[in-house]
N, C-alpha and C. Protein backbone atom coordinates (compact mmCIF):
# COMPACT_ATOMS: atom_id res chain seq x y z
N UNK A 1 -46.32 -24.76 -21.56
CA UNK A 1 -45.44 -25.61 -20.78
C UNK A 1 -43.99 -25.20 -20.96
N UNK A 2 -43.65 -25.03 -22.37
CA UNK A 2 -42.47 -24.53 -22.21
C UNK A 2 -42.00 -23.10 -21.55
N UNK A 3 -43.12 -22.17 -21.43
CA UNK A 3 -42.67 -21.15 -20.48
C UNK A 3 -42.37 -21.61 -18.94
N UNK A 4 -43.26 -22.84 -18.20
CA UNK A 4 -43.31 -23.16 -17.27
C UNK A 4 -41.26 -23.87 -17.12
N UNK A 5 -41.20 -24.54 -17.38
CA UNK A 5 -39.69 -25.34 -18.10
C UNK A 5 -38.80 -24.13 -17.90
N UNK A 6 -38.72 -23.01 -18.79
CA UNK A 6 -37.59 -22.24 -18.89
C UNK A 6 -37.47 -21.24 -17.62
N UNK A 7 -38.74 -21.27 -17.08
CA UNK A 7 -38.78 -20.60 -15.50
C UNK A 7 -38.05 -21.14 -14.79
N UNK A 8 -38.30 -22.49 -14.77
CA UNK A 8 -38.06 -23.50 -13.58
C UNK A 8 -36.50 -23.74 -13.27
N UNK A 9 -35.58 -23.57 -14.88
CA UNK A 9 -34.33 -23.40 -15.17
C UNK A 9 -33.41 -22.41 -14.73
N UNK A 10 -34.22 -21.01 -14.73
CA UNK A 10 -33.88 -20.13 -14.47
C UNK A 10 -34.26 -19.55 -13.26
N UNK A 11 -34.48 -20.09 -12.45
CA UNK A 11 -34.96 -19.98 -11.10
C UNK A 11 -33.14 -20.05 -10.70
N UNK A 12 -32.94 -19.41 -9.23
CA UNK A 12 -31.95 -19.75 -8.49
C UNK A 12 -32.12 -20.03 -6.92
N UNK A 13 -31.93 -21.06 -6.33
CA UNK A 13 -31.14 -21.48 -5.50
C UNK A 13 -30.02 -21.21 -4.80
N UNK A 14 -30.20 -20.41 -3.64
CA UNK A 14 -29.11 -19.75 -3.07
C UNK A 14 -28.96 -19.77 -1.79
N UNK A 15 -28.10 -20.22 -0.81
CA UNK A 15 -27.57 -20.22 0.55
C UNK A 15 -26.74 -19.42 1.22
N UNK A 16 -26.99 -18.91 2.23
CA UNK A 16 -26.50 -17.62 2.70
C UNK A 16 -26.45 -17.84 4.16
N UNK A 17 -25.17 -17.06 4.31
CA UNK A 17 -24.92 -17.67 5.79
C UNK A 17 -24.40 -16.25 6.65
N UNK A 18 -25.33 -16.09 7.80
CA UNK A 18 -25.22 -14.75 8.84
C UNK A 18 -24.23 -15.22 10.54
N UNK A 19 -23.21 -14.64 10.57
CA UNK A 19 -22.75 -15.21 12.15
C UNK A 19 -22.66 -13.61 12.58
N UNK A 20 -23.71 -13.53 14.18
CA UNK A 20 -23.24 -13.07 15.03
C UNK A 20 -22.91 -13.25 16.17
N UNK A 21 -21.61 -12.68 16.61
CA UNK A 21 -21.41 -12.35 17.42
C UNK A 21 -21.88 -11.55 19.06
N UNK A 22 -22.36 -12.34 19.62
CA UNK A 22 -23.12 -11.32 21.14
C UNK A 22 -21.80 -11.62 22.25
N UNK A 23 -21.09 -10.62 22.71
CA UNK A 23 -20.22 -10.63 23.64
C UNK A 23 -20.79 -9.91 25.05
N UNK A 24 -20.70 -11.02 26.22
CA UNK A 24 -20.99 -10.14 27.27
C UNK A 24 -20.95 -10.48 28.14
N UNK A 25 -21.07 -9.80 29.67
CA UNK A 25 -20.80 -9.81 31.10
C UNK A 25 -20.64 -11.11 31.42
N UNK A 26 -19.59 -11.46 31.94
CA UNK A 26 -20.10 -13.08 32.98
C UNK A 26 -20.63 -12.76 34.15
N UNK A 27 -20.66 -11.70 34.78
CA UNK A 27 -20.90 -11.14 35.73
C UNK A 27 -22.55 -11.37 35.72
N UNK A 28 -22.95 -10.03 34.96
CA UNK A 28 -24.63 -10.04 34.97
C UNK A 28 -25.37 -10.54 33.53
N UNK A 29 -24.56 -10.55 32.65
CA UNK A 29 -25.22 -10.97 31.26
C UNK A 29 -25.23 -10.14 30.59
N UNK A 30 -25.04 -8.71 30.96
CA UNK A 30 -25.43 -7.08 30.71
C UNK A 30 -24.52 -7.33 28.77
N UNK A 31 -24.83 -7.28 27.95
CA UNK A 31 -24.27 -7.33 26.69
C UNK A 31 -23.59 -6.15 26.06
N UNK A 32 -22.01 -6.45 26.31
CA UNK A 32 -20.42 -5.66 25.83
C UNK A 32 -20.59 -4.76 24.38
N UNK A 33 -21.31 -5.94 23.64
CA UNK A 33 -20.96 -5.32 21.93
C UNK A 33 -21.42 -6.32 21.45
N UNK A 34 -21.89 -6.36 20.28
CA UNK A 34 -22.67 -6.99 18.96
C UNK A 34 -21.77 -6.63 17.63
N UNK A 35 -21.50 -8.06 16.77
CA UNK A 35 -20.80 -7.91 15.81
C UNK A 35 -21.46 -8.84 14.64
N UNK A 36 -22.05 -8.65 13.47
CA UNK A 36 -22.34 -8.97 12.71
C UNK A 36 -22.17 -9.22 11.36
N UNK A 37 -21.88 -10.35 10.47
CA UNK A 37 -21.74 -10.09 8.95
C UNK A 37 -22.16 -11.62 8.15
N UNK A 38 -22.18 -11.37 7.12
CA UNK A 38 -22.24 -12.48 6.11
C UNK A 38 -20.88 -13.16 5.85
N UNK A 39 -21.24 -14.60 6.20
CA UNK A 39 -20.33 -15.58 5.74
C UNK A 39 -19.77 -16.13 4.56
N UNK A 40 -18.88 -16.56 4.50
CA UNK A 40 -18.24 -17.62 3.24
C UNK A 40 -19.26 -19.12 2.98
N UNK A 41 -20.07 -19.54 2.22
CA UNK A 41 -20.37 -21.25 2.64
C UNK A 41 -19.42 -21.77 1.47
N UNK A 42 -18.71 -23.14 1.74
CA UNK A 42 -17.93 -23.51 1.26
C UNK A 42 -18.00 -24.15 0.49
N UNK A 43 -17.54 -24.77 -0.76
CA UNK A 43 -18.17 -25.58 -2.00
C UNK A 43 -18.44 -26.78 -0.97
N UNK A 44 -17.48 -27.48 -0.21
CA UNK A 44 -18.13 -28.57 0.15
C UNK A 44 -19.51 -28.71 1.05
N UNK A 45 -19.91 -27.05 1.82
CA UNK A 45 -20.88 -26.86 2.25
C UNK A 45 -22.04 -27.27 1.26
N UNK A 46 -21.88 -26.47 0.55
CA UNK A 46 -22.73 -26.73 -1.02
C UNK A 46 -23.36 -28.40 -1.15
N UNK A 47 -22.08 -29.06 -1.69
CA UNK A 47 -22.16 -30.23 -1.80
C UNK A 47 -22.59 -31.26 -0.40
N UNK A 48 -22.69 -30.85 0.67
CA UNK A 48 -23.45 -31.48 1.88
C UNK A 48 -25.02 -31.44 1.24
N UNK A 49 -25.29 -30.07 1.05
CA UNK A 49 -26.67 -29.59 1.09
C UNK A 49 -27.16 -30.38 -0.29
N UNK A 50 -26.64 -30.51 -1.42
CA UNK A 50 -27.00 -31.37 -2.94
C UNK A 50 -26.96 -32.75 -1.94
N UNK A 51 -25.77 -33.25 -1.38
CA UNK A 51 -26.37 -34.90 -1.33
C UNK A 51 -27.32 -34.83 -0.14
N UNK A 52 -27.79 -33.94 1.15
CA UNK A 52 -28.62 -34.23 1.51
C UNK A 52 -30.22 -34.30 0.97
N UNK A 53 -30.27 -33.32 -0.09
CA UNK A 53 -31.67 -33.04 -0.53
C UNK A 53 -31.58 -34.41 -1.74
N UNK A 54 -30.49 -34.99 -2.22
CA UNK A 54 -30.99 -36.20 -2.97
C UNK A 54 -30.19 -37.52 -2.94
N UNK A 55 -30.41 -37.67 -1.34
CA UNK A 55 -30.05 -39.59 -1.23
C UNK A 55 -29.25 -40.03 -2.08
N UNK A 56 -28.73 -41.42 -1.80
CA UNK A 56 -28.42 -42.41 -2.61
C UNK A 56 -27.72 -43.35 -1.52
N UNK A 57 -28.02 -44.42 -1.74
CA UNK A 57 -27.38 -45.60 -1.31
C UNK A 57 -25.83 -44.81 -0.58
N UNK A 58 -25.11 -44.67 -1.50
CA UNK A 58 -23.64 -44.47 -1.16
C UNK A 58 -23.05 -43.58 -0.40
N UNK A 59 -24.54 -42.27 -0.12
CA UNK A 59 -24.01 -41.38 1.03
C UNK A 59 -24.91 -41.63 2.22
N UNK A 60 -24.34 -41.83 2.96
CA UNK A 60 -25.09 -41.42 4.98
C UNK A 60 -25.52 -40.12 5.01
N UNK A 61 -26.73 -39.95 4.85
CA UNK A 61 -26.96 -38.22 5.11
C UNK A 61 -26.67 -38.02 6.41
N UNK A 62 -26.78 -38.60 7.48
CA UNK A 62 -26.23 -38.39 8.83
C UNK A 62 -24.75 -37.39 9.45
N UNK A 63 -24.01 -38.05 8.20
CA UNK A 63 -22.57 -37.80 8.16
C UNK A 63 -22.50 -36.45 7.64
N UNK A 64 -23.47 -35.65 7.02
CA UNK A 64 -23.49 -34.33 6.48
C UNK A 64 -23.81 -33.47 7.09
N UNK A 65 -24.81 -33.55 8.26
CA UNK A 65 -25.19 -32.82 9.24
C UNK A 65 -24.39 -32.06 10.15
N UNK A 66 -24.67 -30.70 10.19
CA UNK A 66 -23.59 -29.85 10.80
C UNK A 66 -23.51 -30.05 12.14
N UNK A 67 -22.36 -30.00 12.67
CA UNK A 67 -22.18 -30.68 14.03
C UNK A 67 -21.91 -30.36 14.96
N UNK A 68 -20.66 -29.27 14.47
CA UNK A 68 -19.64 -28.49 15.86
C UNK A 68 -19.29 -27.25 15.11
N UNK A 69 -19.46 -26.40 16.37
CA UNK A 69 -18.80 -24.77 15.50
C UNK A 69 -17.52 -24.93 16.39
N UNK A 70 -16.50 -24.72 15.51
CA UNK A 70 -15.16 -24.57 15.77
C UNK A 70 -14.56 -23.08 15.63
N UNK A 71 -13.43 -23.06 16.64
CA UNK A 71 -12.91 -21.80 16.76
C UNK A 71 -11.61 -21.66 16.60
N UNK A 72 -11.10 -20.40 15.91
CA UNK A 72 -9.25 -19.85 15.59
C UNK A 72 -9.03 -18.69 15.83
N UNK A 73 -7.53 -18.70 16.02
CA UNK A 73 -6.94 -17.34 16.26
C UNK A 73 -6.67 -16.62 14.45
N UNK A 74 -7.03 -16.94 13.08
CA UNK A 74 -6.45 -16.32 12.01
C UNK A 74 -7.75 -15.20 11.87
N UNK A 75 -6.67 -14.51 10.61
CA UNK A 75 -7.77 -13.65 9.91
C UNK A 75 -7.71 -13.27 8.76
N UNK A 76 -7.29 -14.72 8.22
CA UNK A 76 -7.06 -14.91 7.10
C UNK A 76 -8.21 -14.89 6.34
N UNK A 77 -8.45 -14.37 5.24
CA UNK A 77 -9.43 -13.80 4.25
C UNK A 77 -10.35 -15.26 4.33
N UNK A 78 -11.55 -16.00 4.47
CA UNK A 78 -12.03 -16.95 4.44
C UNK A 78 -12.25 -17.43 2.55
N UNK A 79 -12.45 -18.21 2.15
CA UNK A 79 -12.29 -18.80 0.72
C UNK A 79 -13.42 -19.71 0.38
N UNK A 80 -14.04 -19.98 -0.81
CA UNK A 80 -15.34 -20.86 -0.84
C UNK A 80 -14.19 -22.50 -0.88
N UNK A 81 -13.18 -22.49 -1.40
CA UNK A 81 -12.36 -23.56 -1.13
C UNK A 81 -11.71 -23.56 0.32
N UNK A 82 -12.07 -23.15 0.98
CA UNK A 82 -11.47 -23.32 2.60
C UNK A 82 -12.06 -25.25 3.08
N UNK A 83 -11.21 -25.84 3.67
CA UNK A 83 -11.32 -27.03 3.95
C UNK A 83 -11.43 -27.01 5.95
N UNK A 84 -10.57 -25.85 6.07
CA UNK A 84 -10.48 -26.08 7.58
C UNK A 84 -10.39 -24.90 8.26
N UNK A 85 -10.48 -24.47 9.07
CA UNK A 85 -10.15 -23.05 10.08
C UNK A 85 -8.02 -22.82 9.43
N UNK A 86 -8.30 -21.50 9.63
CA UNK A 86 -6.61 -21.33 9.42
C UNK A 86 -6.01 -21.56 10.28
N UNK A 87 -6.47 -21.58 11.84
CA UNK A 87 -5.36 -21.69 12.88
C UNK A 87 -6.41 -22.14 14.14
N UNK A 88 -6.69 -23.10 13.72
CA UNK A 88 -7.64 -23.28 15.12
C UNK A 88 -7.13 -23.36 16.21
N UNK A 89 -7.76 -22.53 17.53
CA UNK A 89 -7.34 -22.24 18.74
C UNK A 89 -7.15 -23.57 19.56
N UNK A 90 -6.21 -23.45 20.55
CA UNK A 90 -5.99 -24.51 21.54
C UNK A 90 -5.70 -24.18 23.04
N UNK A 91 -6.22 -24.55 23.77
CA UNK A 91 -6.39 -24.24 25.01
C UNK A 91 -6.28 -25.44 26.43
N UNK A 92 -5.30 -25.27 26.78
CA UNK A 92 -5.08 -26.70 27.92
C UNK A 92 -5.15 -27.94 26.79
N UNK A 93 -4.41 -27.80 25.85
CA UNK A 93 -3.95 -29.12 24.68
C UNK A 93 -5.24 -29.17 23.81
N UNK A 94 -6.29 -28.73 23.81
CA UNK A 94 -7.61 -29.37 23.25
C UNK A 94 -7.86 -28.14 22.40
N UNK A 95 -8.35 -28.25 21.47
CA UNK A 95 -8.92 -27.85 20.02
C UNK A 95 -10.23 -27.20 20.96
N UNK A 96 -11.03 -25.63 20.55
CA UNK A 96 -12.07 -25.24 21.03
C UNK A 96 -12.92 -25.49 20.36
N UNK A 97 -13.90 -26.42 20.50
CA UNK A 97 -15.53 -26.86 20.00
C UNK A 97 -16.25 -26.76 20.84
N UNK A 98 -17.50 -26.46 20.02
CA UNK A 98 -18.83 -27.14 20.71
C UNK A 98 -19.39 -27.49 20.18
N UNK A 99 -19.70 -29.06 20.55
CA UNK A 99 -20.80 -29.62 19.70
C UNK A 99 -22.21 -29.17 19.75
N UNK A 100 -22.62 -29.34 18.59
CA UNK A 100 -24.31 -29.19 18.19
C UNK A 100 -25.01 -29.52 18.13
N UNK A 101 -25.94 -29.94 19.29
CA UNK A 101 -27.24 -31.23 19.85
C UNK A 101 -28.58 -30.51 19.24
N UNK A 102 -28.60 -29.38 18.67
CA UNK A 102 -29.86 -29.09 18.44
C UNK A 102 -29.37 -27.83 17.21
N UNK A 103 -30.23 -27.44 16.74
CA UNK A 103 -30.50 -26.32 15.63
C UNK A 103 -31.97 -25.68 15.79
N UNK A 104 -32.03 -24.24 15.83
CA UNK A 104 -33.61 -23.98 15.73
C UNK A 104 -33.61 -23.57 14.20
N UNK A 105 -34.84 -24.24 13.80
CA UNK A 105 -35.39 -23.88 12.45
C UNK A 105 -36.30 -22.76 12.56
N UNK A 106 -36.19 -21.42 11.90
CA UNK A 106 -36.73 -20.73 11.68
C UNK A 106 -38.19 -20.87 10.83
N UNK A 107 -39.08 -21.19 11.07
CA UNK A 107 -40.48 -21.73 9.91
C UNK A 107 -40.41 -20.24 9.41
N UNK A 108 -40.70 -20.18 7.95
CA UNK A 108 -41.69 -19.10 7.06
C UNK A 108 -40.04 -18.41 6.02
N UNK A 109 -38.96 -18.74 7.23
CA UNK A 109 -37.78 -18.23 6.09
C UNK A 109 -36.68 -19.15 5.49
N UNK A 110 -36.95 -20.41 5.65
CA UNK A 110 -36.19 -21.36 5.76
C UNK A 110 -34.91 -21.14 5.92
N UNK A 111 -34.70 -20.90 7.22
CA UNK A 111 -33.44 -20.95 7.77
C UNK A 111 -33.01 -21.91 9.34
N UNK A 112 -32.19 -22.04 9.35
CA UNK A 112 -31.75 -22.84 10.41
C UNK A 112 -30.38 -22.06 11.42
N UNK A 113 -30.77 -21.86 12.42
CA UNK A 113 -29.87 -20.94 13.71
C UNK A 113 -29.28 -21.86 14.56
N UNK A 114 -27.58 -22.08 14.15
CA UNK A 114 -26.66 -22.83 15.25
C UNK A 114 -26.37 -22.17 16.67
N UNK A 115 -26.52 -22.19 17.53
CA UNK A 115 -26.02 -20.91 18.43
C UNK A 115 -24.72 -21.96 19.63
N UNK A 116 -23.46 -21.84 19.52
CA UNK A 116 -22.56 -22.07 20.59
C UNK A 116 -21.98 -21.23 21.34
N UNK A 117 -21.93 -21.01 22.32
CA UNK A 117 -21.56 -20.71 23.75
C UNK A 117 -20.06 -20.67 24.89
N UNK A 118 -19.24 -20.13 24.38
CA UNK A 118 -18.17 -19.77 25.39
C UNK A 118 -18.23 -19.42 26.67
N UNK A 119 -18.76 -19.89 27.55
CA UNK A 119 -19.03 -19.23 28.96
C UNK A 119 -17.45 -19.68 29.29
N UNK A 120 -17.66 -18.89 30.83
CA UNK A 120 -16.90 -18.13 31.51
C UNK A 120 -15.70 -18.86 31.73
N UNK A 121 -15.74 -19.98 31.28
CA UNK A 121 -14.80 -21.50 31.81
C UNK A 121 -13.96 -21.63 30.74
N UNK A 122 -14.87 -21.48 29.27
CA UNK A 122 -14.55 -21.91 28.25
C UNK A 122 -13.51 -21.22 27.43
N UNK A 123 -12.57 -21.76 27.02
CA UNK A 123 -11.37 -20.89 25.63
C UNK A 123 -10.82 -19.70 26.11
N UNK A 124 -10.73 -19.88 27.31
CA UNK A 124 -10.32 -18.41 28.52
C UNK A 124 -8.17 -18.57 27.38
N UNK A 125 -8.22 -17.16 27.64
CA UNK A 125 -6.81 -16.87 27.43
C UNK A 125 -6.13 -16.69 25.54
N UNK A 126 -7.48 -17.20 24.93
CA UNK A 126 -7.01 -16.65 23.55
C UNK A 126 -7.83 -15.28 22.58
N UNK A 127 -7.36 -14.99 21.93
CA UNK A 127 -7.60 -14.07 21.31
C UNK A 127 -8.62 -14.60 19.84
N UNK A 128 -9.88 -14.95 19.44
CA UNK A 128 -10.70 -15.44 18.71
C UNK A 128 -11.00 -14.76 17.19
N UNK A 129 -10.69 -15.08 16.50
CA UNK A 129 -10.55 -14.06 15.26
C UNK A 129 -11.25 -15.00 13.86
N UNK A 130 -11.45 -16.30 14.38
CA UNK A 130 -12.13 -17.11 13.05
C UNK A 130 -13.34 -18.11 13.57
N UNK A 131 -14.36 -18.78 13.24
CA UNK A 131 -15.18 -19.43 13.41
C UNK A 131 -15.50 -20.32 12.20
N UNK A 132 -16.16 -21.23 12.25
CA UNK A 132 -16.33 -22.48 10.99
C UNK A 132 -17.74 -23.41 11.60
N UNK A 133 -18.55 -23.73 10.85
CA UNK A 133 -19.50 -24.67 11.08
C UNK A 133 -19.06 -26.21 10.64
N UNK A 134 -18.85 -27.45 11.01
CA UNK A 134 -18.14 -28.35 10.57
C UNK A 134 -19.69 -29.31 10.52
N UNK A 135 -19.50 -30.37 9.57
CA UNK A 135 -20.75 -31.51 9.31
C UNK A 135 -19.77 -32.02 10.45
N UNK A 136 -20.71 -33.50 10.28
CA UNK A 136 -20.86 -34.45 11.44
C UNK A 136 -19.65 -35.42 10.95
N UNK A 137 -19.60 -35.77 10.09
CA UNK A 137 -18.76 -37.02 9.43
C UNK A 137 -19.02 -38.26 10.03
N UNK A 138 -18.07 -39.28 9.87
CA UNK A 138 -17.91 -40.42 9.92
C UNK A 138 -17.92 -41.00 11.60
N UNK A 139 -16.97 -40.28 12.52
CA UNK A 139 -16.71 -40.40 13.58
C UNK A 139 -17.50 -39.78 14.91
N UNK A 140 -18.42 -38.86 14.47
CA UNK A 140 -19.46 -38.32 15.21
C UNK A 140 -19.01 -37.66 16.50
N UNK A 141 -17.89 -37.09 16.40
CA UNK A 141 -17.42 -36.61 17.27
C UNK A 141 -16.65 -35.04 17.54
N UNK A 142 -17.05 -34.11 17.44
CA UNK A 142 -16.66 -33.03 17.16
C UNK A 142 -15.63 -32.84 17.70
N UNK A 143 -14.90 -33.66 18.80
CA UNK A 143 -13.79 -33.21 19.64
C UNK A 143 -12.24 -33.87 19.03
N UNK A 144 -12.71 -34.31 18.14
CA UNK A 144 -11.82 -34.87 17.39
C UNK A 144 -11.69 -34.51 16.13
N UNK A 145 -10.31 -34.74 15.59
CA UNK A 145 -10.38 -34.53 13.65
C UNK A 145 -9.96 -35.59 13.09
N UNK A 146 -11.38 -35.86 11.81
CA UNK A 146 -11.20 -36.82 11.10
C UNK A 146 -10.80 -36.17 9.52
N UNK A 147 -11.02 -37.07 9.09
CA UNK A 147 -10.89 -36.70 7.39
C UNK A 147 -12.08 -36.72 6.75
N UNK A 148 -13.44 -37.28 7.48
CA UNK A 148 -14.72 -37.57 6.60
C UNK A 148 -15.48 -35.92 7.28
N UNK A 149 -15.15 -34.99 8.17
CA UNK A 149 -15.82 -34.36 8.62
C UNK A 149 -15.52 -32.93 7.55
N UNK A 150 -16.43 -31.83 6.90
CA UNK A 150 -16.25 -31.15 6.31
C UNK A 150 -16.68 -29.86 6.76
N UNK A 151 -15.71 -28.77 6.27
CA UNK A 151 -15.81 -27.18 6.71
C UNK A 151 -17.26 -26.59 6.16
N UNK A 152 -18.54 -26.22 6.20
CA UNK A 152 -19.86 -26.41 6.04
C UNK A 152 -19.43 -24.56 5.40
N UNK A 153 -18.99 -24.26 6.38
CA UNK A 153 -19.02 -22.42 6.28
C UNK A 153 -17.47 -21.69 7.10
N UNK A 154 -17.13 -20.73 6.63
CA UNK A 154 -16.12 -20.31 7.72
C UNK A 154 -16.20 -18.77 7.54
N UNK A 155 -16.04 -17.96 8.79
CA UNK A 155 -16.04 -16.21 8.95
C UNK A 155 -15.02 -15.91 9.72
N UNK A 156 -14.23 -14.81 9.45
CA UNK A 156 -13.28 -13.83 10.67
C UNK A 156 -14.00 -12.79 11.02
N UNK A 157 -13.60 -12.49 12.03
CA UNK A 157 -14.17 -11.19 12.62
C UNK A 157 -12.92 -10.35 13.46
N UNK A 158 -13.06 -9.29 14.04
CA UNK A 158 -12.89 -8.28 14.93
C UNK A 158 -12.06 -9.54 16.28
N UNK A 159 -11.08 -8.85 16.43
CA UNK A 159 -10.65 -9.65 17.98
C UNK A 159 -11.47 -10.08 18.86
N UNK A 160 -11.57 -10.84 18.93
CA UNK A 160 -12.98 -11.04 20.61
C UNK A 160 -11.88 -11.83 21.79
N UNK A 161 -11.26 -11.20 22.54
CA UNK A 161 -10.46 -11.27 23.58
C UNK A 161 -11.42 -12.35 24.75
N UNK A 162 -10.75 -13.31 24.85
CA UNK A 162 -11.78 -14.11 25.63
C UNK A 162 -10.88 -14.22 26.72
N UNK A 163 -11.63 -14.06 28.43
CA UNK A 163 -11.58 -14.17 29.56
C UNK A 163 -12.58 -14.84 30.27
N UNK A 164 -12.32 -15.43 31.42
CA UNK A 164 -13.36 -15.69 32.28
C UNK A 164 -14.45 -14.66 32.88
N UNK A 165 -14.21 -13.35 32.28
CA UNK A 165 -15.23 -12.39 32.61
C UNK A 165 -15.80 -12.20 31.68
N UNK A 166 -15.68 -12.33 30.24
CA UNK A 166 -16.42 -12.26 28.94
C UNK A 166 -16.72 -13.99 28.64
N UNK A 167 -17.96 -13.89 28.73
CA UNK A 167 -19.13 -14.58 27.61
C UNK A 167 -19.17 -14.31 26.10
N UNK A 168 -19.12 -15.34 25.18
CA UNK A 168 -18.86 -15.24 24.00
C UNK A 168 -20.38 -16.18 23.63
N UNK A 169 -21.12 -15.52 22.73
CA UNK A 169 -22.30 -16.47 22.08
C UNK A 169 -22.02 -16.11 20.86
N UNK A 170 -21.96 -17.07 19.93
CA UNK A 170 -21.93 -17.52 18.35
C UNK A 170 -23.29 -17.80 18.19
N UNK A 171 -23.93 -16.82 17.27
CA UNK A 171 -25.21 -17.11 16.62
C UNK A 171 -25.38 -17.08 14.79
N UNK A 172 -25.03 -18.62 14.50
CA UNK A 172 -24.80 -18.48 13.41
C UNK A 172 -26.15 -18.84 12.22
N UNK A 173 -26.89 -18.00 11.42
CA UNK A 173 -27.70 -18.30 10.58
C UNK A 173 -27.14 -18.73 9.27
N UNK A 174 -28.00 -20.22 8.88
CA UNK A 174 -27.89 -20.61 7.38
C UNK A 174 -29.57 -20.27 6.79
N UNK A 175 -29.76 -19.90 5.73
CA UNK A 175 -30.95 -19.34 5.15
C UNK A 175 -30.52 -19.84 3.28
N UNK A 176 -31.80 -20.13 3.19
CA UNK A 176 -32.35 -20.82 1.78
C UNK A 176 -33.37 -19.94 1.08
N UNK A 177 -32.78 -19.27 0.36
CA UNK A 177 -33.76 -18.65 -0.94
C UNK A 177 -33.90 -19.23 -2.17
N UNK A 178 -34.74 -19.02 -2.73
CA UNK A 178 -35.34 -19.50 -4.53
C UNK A 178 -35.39 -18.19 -4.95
C-alpha cells in the first residue's frame, strides 16, 4: 500500500493549452496560412480548474466556465500571472469577443476545443497580435468587463491583418494529462 500512496503523490497533473490559428479567403474559404503554438494557462486558469473539480458551497462553478475568447493588438511576452489581454482591440467603440455557447470535447484525450470566428464583418481594420480565453464570471456576459471574470489562458502570435476579405478562425485546445 505504501508503494500504491507514494505513486499516487508523485503522479502529475498537467494542463496544456494549443491555439491555432486558420486564416482564410472570405471569398471561397480557400485557406491563406496556418499558425500554430503552445499557450501560457494562467495561475488563475489553474485555480478555475482546482475549484471546478472540488465544489464547495462558496464557489458557483458556473462562474468558472470559459466563456469568451477575446482579442488584442500587443505582443507582449504572455505571463502565468497575466490577468488580462495587454491591449485589447477595439473596433466601432466595442471590445472584440466572441462568446462561447458550446466547446467540443475531444473523448479518449481529455481535451476540450474552443473554436471563435472572425468572419468577414467582424474586427475588420485591426492588426491582431494577442488572444485570451476568459471564464464566465459573475455577469455572464462576455461583452462586457467585470471584475469576477478571469484570464483562463493568453497567446501572441504573428500579425494577422484583419479585413473584410480575410476570415480569421481561433482554434483553441485545452488538454489534461496525468
Amino acid at each position: 500500500m505504501t508503494n500504491h500512496v507514494t505513486k499516487e503523490y508523485h503522479s502529475k497533473f498537467a494542463v496544456r493549452g494549443d491555439l491555432r490559428i486558420i486564416r482564410r479567403s472570405a471569398k471561397d474559404g480557400h485557406i491563406l496560412g496556418v499558425w500554430e503554438k503552445k499557450n501560457v494557462i494562467t495561475y488563475n486558469g489553474t485555480d478555475a480548474l482546482v475549484s471546478l473539480m472540488a465544489p464547495n458551497a462558496g464557489i458557483v462553478q458556473e462562474e468558472l466556465q470559459i466563456k469568451s475568447m477575446r482579442f488584442g493588438e500587443s505582443n507582449l511576452t504572455p505571463q502565468r500571472t497575466d490577468l488580462d489581454l495587454a491591449q485589447e482591440a477595439i473596433v466601432g467603440g466595442s471590445p472584440v469577443r466572441i462568446e462561447l455557447l458550446d466547446a467540443q470535447r475531444i473523448i479518449g484525450t481529455s481535451t476540450v476545443e474552443f473554436v471563435a470566428t472572425l468572419d468577414s464583418a467582424t474586427g475588420n481594420g485591426v492588426t491582431y497580435r494577442e488572444a485570451g480565453l476568459f471564464t464566465r464570471g459573475t455577469h455572464d456576459d462576455p461583452l462586457s468587463t467585470g471584475t469576477t471574470d478571469y484570464l483562463f489562458a493568453r497567446q501572441v502570435f504573428p500579425d494577422q491583418v484583419k479585413t473584410a476579405s480575410v476570415v480569421l478562425e481561433f482554434r483553441w485546445r485545452v488538454t489534461f494529462t496525468v
